[in-house]
N, C-alpha and C. Protein backbone atom coordinates (compact mmCIF):
# COMPACT_ATOMS: atom_id res chain seq x y z
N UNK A 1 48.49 -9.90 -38.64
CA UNK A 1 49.83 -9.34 -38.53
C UNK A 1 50.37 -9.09 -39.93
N UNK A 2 50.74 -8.00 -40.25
CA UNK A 2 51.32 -7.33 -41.17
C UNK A 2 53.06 -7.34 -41.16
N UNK A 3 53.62 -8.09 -42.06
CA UNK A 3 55.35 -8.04 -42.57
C UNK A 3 55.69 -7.35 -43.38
N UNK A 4 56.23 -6.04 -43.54
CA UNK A 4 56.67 -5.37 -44.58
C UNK A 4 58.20 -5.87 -44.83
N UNK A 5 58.35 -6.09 -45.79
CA UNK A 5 60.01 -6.45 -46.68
C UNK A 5 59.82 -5.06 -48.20
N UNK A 6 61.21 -4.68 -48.44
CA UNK A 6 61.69 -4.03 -50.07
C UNK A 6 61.57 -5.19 -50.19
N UNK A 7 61.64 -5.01 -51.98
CA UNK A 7 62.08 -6.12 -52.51
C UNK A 7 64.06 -5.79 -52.98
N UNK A 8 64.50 -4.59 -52.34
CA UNK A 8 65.94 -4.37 -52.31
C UNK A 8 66.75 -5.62 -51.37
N UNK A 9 65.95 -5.89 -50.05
CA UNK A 9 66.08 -6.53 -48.99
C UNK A 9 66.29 -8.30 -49.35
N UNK A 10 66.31 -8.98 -50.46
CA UNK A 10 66.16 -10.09 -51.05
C UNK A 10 66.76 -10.23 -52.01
N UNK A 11 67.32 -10.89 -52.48
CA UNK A 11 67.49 -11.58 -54.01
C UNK A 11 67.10 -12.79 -54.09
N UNK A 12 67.28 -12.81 -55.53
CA UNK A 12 66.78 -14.79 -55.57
C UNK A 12 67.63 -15.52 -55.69
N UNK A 13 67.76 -16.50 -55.69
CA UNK A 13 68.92 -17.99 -55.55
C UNK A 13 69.86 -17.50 -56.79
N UNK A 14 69.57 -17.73 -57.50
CA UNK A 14 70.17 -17.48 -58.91
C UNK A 14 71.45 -15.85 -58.95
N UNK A 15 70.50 -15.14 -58.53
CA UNK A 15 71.64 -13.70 -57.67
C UNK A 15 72.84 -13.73 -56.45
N UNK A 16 71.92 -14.78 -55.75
CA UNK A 16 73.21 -15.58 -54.52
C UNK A 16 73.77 -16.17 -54.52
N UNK A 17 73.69 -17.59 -56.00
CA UNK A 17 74.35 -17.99 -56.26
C UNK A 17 76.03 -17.62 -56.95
N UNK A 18 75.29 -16.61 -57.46
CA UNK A 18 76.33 -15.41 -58.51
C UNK A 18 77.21 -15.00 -57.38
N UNK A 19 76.63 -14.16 -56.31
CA UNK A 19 77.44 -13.05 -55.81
C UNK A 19 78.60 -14.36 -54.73
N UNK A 20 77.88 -15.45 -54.22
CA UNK A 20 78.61 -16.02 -53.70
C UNK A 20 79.85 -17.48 -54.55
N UNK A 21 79.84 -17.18 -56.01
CA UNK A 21 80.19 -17.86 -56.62
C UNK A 21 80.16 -19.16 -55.93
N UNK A 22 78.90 -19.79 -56.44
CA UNK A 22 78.44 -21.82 -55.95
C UNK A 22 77.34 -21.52 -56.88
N UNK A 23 77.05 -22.79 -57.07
CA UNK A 23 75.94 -23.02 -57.91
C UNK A 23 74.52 -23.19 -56.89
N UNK A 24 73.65 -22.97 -58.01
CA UNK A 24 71.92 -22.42 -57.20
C UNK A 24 71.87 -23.79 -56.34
N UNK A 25 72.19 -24.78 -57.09
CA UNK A 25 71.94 -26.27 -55.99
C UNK A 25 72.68 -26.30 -54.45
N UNK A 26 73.71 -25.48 -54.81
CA UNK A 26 74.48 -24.85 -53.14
C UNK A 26 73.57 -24.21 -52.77
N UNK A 27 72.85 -23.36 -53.09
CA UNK A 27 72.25 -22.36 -52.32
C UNK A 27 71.30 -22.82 -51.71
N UNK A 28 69.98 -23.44 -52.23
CA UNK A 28 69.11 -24.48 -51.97
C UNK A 28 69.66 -25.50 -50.97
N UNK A 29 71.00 -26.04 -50.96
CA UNK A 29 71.10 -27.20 -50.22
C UNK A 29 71.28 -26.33 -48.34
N UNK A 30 72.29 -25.17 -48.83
CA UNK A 30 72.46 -24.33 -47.31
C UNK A 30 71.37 -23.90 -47.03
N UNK A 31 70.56 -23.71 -47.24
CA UNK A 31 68.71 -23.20 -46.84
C UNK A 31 68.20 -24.47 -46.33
N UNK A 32 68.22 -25.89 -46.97
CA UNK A 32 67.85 -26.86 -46.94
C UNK A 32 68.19 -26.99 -45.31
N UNK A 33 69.55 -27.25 -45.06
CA UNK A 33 70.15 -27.47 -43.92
C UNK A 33 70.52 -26.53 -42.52
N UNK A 34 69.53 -25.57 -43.35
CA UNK A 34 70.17 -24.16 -41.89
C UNK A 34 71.22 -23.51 -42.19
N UNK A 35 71.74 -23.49 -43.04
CA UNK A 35 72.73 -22.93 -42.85
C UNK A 35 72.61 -21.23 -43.45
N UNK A 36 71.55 -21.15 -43.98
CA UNK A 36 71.14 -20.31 -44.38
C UNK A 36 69.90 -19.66 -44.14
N UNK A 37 69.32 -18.16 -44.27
CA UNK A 37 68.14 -18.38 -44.15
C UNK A 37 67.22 -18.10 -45.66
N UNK A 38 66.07 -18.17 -46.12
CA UNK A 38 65.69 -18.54 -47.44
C UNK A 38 64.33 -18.10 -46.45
N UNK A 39 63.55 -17.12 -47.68
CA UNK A 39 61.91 -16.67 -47.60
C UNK A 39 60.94 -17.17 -48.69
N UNK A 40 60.23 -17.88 -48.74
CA UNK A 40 60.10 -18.27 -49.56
C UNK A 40 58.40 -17.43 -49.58
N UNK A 41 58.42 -16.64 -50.98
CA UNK A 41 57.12 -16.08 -51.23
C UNK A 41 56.31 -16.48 -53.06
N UNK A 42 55.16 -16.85 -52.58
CA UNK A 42 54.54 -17.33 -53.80
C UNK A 42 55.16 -18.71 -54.62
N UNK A 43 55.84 -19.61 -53.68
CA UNK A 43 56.81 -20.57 -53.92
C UNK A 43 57.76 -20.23 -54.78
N UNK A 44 58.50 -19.20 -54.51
CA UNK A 44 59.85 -18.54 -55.06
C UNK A 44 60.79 -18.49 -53.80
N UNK A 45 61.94 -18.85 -53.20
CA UNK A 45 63.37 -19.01 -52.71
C UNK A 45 64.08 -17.18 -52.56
N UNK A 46 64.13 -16.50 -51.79
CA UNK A 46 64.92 -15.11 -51.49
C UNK A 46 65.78 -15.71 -50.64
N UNK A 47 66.76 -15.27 -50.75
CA UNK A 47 67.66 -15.00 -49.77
C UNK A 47 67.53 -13.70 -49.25
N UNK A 48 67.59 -13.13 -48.02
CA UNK A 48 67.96 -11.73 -47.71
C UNK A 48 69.32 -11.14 -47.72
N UNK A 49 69.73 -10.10 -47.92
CA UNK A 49 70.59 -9.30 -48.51
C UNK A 49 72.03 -9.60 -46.80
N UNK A 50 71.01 -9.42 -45.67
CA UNK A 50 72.12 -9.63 -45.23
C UNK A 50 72.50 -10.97 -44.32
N UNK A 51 71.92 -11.81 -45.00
CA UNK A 51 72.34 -13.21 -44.49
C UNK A 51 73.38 -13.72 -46.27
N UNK A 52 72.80 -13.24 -47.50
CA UNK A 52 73.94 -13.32 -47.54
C UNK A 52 75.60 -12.57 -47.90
N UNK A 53 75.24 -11.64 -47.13
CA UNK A 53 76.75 -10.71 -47.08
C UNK A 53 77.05 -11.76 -45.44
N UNK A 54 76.46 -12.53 -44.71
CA UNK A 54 76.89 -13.27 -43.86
C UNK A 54 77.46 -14.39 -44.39
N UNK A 55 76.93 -14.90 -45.40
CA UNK A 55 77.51 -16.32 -45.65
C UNK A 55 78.92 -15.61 -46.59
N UNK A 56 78.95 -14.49 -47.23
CA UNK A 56 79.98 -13.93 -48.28
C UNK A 56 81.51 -13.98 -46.71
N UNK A 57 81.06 -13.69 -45.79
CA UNK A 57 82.07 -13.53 -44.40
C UNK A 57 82.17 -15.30 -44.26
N UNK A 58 81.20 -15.77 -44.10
CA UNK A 58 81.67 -17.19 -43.78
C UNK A 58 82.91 -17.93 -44.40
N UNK A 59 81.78 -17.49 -45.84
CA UNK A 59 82.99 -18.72 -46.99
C UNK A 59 84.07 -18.25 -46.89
N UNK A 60 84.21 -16.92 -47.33
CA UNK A 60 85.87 -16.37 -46.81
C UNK A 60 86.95 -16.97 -45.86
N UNK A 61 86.25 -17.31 -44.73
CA UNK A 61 86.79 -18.13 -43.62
C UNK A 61 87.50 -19.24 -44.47
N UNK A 62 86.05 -20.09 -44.49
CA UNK A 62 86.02 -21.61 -44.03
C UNK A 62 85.20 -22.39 -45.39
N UNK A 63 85.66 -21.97 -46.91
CA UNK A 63 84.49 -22.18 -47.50
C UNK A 63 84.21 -23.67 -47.31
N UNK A 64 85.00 -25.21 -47.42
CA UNK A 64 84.43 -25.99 -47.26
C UNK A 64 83.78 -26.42 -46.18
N UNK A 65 84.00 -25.60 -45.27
CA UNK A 65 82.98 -26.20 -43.88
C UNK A 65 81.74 -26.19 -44.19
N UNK A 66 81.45 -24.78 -44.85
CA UNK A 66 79.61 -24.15 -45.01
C UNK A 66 79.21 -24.91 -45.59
N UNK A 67 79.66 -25.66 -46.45
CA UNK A 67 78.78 -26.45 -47.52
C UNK A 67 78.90 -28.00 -47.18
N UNK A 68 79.74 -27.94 -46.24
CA UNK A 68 80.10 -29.80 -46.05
C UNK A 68 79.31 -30.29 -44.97
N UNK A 69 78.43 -31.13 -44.72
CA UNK A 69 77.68 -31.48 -43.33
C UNK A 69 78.95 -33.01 -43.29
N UNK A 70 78.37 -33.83 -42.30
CA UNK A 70 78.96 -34.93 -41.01
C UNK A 70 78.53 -36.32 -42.47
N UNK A 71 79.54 -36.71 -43.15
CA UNK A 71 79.33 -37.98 -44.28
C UNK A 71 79.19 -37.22 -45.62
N UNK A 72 79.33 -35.98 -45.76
CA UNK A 72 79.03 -35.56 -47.52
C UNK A 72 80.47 -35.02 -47.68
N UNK A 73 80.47 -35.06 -49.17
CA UNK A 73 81.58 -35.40 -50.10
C UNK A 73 81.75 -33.89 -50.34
N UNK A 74 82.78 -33.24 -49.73
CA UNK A 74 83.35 -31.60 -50.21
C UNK A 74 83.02 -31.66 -51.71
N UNK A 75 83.41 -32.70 -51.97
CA UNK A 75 83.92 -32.63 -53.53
C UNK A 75 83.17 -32.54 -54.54
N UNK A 76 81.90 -33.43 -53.94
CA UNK A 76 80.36 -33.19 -54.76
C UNK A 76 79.47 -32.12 -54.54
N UNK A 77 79.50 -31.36 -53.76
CA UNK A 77 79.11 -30.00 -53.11
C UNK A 77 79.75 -29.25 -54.21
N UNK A 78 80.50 -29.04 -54.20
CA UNK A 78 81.49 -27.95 -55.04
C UNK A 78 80.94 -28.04 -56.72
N UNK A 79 80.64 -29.31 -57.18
CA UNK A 79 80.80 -29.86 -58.39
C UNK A 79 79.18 -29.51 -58.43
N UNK A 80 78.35 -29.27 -58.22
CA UNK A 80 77.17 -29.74 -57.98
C UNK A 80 76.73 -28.07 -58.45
């Protein structure tokens, strides 16, 4: 089975981190936890383009929800 992706279709952590102003360790941790989705090719981290113009709609909302799970510290998320 054959997957074609652009590489327009992706950025890397470091680009998602930017566009969604959080740091790369946010980005990594919402992939970590689902909350995101993350491709990981040649052990390199993409985000796709439109999961995150999804999370760019989320945070807008609700930004500390996205990043806060059930016992973690808003506050260290943010700082992090």
């Amino acid at each position: 089975m054959e997957i074609k992706m652009q590489t327009d279709d992706l950025v890397t952590v470091a680009q998602a981190a930017d566009q969604l102003s959080r740091p790369r360790m946010a980005i990594y941790r919402m992939v970590k936890r689902n909350r995101m989705i993350g491709v990981t090719f040649g052990g390199v981290l993409y985000i796709p383009t439109s999961e995150l113009e999804r999370m760019k709609k989320e945070l807008e909302t609700e930004p500390a929800e996205v990043l806060a799970s059930p016992g973690d510290s808003i506050k260290s998320e943010l700082q992090e």
